[in-house]
Each structure stands twice: as structure tokens, then as C-alpha cells.
PDB file of N, CA and C in Angstrom:
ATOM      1  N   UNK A   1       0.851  -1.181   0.000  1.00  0.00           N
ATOM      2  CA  UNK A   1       0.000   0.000   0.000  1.00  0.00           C
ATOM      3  C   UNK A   1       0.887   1.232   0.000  1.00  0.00           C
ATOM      4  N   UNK A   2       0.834   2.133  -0.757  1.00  0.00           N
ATOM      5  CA  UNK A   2       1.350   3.592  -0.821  1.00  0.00           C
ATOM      6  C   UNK A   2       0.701   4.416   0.396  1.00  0.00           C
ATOM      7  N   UNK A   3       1.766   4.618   0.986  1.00  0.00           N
ATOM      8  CA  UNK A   3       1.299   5.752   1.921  1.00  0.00           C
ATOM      9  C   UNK A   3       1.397   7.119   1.418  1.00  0.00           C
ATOM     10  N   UNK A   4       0.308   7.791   2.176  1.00  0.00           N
ATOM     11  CA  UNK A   4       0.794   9.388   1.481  1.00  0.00           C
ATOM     12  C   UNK A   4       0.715  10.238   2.337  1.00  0.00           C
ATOM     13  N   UNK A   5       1.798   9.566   3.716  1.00  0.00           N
ATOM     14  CA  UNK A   5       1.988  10.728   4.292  1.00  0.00           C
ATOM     15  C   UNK A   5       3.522  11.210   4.088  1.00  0.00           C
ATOM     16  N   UNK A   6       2.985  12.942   4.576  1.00  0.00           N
ATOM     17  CA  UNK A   6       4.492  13.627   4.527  1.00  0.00           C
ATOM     18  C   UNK A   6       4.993  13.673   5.456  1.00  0.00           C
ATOM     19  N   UNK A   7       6.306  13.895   5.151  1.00  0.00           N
ATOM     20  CA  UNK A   7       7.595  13.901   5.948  1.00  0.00           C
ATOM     21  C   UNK A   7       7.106  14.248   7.321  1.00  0.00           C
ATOM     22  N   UNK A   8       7.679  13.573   8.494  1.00  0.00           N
ATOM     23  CA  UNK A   8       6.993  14.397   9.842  1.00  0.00           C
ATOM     24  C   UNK A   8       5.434  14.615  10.482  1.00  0.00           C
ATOM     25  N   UNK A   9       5.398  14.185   9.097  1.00  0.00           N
ATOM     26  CA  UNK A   9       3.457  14.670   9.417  1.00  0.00           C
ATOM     27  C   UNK A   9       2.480  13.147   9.781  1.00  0.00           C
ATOM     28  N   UNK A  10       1.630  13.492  10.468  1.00  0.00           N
ATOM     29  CA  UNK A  10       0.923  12.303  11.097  1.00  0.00           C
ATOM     30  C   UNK A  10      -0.231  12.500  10.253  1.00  0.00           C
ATOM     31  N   UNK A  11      -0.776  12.548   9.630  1.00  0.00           N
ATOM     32  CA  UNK A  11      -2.115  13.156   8.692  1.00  0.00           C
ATOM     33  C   UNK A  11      -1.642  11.586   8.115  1.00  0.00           C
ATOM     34  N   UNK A  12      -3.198  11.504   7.902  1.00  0.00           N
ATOM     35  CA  UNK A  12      -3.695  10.012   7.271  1.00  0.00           C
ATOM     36  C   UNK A  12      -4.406  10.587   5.559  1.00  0.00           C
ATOM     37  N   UNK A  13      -4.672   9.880   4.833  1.00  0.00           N
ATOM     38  CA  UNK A  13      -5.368  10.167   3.710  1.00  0.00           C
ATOM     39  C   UNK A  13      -6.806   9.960   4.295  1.00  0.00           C
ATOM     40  N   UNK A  14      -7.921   9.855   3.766  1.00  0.00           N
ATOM     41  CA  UNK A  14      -9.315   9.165   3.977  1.00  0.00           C
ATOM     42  C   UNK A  14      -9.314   7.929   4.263  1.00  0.00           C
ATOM     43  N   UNK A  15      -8.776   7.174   3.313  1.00  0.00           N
ATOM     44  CA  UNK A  15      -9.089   5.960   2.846  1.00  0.00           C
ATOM     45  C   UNK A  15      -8.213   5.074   4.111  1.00  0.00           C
ATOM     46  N   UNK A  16      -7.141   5.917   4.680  1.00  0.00           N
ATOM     47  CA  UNK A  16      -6.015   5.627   5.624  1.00  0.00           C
ATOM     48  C   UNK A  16      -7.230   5.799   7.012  1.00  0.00           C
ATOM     49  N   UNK A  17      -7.737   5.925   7.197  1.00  0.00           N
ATOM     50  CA  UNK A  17      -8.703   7.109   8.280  1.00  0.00           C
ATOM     51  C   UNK A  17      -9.560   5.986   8.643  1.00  0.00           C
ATOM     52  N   UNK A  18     -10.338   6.259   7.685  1.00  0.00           N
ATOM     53  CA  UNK A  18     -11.567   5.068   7.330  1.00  0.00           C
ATOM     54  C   UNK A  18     -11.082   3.647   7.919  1.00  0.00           C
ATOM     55  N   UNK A  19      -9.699   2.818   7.089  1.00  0.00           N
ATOM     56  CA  UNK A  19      -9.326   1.986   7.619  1.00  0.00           C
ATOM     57  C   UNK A  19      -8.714   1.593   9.287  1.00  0.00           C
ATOM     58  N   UNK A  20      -8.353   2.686   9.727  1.00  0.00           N
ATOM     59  CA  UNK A  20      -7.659   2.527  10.427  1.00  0.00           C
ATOM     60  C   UNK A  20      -8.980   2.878  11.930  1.00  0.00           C
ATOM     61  N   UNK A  21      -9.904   3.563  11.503  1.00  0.00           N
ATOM     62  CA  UNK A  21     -10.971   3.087  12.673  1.00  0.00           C
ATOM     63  C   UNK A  21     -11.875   2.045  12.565  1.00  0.00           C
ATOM     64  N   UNK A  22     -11.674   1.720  10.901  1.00  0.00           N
ATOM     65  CA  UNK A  22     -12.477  -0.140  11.222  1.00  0.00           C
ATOM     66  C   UNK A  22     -11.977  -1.158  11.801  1.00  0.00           C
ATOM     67  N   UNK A  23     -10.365  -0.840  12.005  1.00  0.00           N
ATOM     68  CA  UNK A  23      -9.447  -1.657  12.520  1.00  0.00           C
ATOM     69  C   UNK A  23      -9.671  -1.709  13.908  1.00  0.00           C
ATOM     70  N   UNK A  24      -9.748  -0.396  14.525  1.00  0.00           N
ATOM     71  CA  UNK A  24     -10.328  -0.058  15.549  1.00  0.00           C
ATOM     72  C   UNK A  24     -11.460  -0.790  16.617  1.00  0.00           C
ATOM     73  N   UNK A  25     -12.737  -0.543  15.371  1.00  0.00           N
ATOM     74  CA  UNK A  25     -14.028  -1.067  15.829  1.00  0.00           C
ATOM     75  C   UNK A  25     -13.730  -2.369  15.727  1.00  0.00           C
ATOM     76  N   UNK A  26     -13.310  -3.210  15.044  1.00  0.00           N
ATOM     77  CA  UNK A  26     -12.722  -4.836  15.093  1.00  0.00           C
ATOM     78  C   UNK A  26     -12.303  -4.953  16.042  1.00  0.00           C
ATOM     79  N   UNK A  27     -11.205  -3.978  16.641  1.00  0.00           N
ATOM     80  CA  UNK A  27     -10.519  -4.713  17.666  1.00  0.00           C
ATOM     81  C   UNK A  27     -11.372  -4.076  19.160  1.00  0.00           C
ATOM     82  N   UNK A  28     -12.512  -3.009  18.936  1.00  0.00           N
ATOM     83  CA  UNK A  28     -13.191  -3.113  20.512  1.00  0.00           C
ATOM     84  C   UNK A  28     -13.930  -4.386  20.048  1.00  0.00           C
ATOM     85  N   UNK A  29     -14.742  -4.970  19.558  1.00  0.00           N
ATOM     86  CA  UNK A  29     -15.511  -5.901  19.404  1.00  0.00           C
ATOM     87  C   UNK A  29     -14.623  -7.046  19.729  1.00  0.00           C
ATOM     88  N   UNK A  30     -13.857  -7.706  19.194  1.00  0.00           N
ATOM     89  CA  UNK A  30     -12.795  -8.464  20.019  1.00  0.00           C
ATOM     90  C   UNK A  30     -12.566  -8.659  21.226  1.00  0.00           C
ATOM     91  N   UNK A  31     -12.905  -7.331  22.022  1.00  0.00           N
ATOM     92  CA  UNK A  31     -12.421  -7.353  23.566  1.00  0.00           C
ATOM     93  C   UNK A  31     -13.384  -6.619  24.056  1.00  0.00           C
ATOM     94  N   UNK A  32     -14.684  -6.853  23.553  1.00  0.00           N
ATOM     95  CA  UNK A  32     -16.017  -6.572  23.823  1.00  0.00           C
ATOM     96  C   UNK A  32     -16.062  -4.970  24.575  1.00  0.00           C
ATOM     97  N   UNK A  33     -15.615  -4.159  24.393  1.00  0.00           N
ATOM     98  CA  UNK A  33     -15.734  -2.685  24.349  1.00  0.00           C
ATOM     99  C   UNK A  33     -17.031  -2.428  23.476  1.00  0.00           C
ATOM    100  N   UNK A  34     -17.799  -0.998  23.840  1.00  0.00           N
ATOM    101  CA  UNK A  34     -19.054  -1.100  22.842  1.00  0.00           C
ATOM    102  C   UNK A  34     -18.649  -0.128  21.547  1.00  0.00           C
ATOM    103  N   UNK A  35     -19.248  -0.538  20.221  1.00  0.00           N
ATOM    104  CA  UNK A  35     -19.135   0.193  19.339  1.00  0.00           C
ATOM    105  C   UNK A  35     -19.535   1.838  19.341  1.00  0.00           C
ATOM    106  N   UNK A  36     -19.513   2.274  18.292  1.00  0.00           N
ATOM    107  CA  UNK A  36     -20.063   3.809  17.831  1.00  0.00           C
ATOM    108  C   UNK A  36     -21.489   3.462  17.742  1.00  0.00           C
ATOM    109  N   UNK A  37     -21.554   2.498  15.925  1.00  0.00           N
ATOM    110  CA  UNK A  37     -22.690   2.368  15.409  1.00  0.00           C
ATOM    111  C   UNK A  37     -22.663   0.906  15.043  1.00  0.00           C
ATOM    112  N   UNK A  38     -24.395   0.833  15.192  1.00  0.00           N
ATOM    113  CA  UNK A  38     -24.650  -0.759  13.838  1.00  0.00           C
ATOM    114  C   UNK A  38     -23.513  -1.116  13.249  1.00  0.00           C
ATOM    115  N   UNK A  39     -23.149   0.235  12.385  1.00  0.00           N
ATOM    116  CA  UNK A  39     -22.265  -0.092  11.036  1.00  0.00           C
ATOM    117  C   UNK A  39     -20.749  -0.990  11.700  1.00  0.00           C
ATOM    118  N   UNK A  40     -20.749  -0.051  12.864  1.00  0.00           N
ATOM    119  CA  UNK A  40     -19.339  -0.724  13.183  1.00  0.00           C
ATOM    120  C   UNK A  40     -19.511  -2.334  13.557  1.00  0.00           C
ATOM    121  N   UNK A  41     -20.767  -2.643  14.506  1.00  0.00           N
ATOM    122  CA  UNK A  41     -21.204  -3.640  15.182  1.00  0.00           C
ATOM    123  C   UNK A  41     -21.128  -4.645  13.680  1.00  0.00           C
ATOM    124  N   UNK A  42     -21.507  -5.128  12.389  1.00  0.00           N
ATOM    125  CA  UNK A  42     -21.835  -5.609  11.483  1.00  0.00           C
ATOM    126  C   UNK A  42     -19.973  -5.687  10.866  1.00  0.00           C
ATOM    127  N   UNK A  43     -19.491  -4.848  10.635  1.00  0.00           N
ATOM    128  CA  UNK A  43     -18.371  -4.692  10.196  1.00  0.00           C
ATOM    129  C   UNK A  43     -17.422  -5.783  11.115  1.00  0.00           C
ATOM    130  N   UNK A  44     -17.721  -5.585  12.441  1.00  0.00           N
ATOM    131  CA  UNK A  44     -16.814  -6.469  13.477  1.00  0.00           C
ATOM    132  C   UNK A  44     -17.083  -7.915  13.750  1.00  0.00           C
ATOM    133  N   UNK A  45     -18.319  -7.982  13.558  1.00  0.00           N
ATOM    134  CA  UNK A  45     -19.027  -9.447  13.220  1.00  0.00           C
ATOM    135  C   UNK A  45     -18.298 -10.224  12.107  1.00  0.00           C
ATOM    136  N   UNK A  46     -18.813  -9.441  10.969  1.00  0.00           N
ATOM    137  CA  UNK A  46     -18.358  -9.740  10.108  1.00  0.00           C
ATOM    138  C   UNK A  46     -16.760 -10.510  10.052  1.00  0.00           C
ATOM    139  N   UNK A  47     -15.996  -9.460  10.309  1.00  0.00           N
ATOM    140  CA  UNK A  47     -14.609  -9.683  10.532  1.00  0.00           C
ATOM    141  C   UNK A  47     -14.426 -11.264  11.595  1.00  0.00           C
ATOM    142  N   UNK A  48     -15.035 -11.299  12.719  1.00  0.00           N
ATOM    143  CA  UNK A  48     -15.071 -12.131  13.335  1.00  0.00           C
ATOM    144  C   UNK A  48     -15.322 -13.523  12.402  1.00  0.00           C
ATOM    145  N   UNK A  49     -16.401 -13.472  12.258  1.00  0.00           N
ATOM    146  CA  UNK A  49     -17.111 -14.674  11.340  1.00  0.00           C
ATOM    147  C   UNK A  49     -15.597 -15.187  10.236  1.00  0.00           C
ATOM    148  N   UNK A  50     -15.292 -14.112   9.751  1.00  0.00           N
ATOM    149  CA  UNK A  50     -14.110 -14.376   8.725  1.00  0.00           C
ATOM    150  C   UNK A  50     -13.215 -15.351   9.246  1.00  0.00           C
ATOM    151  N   UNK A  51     -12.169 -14.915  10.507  1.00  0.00           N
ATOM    152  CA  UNK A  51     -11.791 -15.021  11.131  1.00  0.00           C
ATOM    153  C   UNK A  51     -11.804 -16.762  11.646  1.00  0.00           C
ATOM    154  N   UNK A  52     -13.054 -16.925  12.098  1.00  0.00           N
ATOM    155  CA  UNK A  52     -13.543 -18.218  12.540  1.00  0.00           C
ATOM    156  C   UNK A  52     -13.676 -18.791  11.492  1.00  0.00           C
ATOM    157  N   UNK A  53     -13.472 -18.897  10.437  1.00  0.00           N
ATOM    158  CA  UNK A  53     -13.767 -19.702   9.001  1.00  0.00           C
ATOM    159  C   UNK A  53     -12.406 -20.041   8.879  1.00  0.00           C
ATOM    160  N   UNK A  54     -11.421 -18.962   8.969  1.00  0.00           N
ATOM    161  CA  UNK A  54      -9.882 -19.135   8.446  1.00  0.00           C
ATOM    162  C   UNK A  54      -9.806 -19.944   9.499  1.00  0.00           C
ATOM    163  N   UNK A  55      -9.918 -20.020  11.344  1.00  0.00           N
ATOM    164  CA  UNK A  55      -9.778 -20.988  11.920  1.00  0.00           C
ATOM    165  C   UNK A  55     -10.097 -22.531  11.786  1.00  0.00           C
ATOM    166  N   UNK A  56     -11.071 -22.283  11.301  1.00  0.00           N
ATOM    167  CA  UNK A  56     -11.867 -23.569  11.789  1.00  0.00           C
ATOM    168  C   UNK A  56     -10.611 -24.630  10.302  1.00  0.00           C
ATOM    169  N   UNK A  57     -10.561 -23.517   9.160  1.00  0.00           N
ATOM    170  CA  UNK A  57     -10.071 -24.242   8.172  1.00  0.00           C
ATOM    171  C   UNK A  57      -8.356 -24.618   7.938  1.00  0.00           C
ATOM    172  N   UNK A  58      -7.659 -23.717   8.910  1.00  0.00           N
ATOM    173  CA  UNK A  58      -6.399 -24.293   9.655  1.00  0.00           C
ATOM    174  C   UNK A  58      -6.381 -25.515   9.918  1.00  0.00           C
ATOM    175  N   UNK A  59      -7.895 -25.490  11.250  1.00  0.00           N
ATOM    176  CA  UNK A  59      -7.386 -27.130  12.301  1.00  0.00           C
ATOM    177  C   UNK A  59      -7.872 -27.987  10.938  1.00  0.00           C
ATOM    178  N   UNK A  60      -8.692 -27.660  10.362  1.00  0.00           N
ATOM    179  CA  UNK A  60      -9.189 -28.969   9.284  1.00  0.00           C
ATOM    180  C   UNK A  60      -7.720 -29.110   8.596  1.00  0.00           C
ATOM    181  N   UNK A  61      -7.412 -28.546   8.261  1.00  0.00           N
ATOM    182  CA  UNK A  61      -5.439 -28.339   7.563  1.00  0.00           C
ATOM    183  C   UNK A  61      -4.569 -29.121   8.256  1.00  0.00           C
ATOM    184  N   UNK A  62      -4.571 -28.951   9.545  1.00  0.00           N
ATOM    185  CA  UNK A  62      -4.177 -29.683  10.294  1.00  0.00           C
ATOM    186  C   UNK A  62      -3.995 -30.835  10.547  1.00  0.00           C
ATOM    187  N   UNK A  63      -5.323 -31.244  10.969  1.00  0.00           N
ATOM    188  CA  UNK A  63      -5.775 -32.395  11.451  1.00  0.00           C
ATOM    189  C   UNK A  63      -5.232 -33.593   9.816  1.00  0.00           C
ATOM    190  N   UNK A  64      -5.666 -32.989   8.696  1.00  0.00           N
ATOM    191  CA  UNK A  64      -5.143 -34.077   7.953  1.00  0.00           C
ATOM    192  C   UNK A  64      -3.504 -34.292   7.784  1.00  0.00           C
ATOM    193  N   UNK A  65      -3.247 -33.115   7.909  1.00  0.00           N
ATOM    194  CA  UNK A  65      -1.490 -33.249   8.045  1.00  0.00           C
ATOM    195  C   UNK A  65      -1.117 -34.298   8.995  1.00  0.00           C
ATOM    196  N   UNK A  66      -1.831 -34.110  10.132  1.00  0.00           N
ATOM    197  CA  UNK A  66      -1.661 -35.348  11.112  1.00  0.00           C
ATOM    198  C   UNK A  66      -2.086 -36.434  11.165  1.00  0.00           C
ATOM    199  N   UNK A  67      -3.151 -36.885  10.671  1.00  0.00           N
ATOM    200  CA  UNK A  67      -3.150 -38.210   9.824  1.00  0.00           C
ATOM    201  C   UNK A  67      -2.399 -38.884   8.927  1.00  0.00           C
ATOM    202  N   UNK A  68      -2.581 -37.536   8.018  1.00  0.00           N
ATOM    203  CA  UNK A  68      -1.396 -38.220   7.022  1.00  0.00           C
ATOM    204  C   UNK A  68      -0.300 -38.368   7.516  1.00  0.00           C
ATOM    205  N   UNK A  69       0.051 -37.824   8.519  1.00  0.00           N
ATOM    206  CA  UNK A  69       1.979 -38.271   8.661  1.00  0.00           C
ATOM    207  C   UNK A  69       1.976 -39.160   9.641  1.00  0.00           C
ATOM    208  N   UNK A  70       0.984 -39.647  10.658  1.00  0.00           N
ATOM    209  CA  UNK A  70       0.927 -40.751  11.636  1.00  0.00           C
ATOM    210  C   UNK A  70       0.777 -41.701  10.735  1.00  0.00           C
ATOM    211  N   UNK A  71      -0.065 -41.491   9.648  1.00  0.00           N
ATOM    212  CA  UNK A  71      -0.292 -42.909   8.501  1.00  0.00           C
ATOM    213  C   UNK A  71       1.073 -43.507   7.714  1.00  0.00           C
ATOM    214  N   UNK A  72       1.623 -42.515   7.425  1.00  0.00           N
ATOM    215  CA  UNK A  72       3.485 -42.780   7.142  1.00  0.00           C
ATOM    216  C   UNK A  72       4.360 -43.446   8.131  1.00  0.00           C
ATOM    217  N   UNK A  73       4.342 -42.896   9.231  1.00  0.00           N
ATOM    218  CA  UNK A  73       4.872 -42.846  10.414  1.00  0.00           C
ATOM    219  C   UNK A  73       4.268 -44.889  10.534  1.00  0.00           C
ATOM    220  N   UNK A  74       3.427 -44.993  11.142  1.00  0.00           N
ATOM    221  CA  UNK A  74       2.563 -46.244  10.996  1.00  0.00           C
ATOM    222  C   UNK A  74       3.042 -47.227  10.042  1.00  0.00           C
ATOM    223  N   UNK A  75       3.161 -46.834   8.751  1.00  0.00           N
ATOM    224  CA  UNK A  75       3.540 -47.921   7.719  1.00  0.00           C
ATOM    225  C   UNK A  75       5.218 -47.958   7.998  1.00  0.00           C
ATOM    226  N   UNK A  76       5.897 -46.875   8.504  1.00  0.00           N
ATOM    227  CA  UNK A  76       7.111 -47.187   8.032  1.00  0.00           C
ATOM    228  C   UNK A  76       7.995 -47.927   9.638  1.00  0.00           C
ATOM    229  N   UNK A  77       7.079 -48.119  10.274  1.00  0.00           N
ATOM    230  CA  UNK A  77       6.877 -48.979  11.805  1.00  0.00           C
ATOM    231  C   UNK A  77       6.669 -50.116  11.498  1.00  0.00           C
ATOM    232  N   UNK A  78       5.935 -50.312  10.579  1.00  0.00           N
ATOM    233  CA  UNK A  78       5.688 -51.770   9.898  1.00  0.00           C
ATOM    234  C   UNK A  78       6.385 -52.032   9.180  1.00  0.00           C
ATOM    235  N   UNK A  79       7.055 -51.264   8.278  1.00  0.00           N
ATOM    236  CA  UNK A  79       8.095 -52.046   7.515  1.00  0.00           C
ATOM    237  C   UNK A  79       9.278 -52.365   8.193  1.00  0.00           C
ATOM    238  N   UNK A  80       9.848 -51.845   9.266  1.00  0.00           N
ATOM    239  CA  UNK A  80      10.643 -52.151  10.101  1.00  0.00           C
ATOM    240  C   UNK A  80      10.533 -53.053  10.806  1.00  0.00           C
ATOM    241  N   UNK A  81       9.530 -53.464  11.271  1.00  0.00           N
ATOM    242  CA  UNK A  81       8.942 -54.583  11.787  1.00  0.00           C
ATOM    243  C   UNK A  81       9.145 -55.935  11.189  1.00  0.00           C
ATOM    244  N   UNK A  82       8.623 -55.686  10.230  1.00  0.00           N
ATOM    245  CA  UNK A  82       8.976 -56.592   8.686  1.00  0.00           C
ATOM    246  C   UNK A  82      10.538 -56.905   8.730  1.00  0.00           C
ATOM    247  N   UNK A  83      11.319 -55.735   8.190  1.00  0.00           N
ATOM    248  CA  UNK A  83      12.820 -56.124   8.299  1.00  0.00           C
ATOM    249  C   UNK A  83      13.413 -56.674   9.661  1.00  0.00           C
ATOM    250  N   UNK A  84      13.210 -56.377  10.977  1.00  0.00           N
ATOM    251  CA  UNK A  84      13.431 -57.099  11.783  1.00  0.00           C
ATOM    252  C   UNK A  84      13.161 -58.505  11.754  1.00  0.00           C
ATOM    253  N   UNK A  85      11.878 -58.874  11.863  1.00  0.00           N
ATOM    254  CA  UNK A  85      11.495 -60.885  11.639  1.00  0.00           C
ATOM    255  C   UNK A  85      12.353 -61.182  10.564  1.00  0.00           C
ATOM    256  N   UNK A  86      12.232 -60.508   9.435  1.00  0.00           N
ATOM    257  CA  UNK A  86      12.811 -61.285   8.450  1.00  0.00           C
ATOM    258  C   UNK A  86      15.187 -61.744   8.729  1.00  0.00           C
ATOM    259  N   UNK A  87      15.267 -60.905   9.387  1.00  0.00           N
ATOM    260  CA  UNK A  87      16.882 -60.721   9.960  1.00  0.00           C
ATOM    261  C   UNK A  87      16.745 -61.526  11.339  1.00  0.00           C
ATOM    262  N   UNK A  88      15.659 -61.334  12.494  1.00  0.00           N
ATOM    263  CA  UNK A  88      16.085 -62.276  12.989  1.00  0.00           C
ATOM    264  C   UNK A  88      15.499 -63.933  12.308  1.00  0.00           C
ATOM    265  N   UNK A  89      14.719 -64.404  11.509  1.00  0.00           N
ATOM    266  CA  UNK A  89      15.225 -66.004  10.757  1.00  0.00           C
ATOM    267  C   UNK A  89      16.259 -65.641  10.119  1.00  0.00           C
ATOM    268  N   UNK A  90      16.859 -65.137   9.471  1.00  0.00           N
ATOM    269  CA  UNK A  90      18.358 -65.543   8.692  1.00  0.00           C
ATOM    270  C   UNK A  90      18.707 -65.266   9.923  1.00  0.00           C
ATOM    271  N   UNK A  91      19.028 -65.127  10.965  1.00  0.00           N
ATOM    272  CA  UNK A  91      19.717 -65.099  12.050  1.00  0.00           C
ATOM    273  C   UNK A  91      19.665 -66.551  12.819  1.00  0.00           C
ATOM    274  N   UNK A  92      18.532 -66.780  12.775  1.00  0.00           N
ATOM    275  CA  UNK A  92      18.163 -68.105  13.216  1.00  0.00           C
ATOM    276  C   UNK A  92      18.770 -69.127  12.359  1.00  0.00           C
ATOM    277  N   UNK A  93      18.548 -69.149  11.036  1.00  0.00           N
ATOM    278  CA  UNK A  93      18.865 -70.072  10.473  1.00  0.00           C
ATOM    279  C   UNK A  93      19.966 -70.417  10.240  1.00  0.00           C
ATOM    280  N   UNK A  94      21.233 -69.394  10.127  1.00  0.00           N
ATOM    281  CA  UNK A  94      22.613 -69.281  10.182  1.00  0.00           C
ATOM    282  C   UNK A  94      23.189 -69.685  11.849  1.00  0.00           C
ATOM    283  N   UNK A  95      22.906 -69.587  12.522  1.00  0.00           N
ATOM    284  CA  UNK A  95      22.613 -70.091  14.026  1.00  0.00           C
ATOM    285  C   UNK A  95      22.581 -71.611  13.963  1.00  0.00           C
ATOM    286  N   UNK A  96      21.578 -71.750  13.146  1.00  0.00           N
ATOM    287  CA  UNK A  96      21.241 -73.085  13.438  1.00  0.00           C
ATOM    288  C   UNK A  96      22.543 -74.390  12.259  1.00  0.00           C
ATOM    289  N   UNK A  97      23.150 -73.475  11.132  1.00  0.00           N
ATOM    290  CA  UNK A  97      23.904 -73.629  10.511  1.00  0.00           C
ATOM    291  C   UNK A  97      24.919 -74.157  10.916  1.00  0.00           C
ATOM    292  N   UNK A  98      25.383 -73.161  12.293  1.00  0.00           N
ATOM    293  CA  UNK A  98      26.727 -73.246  12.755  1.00  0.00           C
ATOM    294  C   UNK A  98      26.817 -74.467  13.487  1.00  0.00           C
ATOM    295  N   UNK A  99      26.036 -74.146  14.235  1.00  0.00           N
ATOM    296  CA  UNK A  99      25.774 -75.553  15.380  1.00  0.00           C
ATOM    297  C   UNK A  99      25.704 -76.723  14.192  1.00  0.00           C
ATOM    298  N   UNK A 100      25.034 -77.094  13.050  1.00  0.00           N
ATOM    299  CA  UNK A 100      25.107 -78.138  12.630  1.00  0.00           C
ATOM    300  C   UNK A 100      26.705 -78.325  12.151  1.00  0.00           C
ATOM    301  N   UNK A 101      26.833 -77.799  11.536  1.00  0.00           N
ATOM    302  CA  UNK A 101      28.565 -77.718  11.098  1.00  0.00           C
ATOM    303  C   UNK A 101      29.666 -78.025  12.405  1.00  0.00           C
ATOM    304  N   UNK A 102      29.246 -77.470  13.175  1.00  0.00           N
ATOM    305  CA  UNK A 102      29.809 -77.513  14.520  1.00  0.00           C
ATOM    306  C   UNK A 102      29.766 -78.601  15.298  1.00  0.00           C
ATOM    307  N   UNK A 103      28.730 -79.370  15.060  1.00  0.00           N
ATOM    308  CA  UNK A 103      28.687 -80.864  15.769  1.00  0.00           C
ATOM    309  C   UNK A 103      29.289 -81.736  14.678  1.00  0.00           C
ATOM    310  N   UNK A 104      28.974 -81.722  13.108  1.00  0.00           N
ATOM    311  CA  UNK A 104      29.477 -82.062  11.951  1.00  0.00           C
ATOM    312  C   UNK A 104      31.340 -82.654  12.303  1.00  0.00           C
ATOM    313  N   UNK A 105      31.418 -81.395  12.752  1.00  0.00           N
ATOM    314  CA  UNK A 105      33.099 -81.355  13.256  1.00  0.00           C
ATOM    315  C   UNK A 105      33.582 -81.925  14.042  1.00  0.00           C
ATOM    316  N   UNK A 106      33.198 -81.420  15.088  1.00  0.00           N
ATOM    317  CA  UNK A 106      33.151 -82.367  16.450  1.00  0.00           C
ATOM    318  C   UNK A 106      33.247 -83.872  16.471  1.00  0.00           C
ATOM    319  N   UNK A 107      31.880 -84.291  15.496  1.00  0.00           N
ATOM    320  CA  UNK A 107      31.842 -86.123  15.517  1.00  0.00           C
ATOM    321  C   UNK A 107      33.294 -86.399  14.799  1.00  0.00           C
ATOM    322  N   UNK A 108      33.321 -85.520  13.512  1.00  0.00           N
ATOM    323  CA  UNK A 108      34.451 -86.188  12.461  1.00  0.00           C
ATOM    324  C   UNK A 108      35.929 -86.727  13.632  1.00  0.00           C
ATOM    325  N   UNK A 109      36.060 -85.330  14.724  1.00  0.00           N
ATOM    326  CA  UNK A 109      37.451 -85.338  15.576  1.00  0.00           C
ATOM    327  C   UNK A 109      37.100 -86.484  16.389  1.00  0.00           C
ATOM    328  N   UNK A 110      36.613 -86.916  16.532  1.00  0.00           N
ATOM    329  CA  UNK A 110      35.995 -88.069  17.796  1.00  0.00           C
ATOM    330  C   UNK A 110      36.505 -89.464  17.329  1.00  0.00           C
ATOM    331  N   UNK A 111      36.015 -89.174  15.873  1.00  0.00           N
ATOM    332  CA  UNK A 111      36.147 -90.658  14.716  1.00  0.00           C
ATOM    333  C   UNK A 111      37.454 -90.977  15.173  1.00  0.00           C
TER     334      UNK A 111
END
């Protein structure tokens, strides 16, 4: 936004004026101070209502972000899961390898 104030000077344009006491009336309505007029009362509502829409549509934003990444999170718990059983049988089975080889040996030295 172009401002058009001068140097030193506190002077607002209209349109600067205008805005800057709707900003106003928004923020007594916010913190329940009473308005001027209707107009302001409708204007601050308004704003409110806005407000609660952009909220409400955050947590909805949210909330799937957090699904979706517990649902990742979840699968990739399971695939780990997965790679574990599958490492401990080749663990087992190489285990069970040795020991056969190992008695294998044993009898042959005995012979």
C-alpha cells in the first residue's frame, strides 16, 4: 500500500482514516468494548465470522497433516517390523547352521 503521508506529518489520507478506525471497531468488538454504530457492530461481526472460518479451516489443515503423517509414520513402523522378523530367521537359520557344522566337526574329531 502507498502511503501518502508527509515527511513528519501524522495526517492520514481518507481511505487511511476510514481503515484505520475499522481496525479499531474490530478490535473493541474483540475485547467486547461497545461500538459507535450498527455499522461498526456488522463490520466487526463480520470480521469475526471471517476469522472463525480461516480458523476452523487451519485445524481442518491440520488435522489431515496429522493423519497423514501418523499414517506414514505407521507404515514405516511396519516395515521395520517386517525387516526385523525377516533378519532375525536368517539369524536363526545361520545359528542353526553353525551348530550343525559344529557338531558335523566335532563327531568327524571323535572318529
Amino acid at each position: 500500500m502507498i502511503h501518502l503521508l508527509r515527511a513528519g506529518s501524522n495526517r492520514r489520507t481518507i481511505f487511511q482514516r476510514k481503515r484505520h478506525r475499522s481496525h479499531r471497531s474490530i478490535l473493541y468488538t474483540s475485547i467486547g468494548l461497545p461500538l459507535k454504530d450498527e455499522s461498526s457492530k456488522l463490520k466487526g461481526l463480520v470480521y469475526l465470522e471471517k476469522e472463525y472460518g480461516r480458523a476452523q479451516s487451519v485445524e481442518v489443515e491440520v488435522q489431515r497433516r496429522l493423519k497423514a503423517t501418523t499414517e506414514d509414520l505407521e507404515n514405516e513402523v511396519n516395515d521395520l517390523r517386517a525387516q526385523l522378523s525377516t533378519n532375525e530367521n536368517t539369524l536363526r537359520d545361520m545359528e542353526e547352521g553353525f551348530n550343525s557344522t559344529l557338531q558335523n566337526l566335532l563327531g568327524e574329531k571323535e572318529d
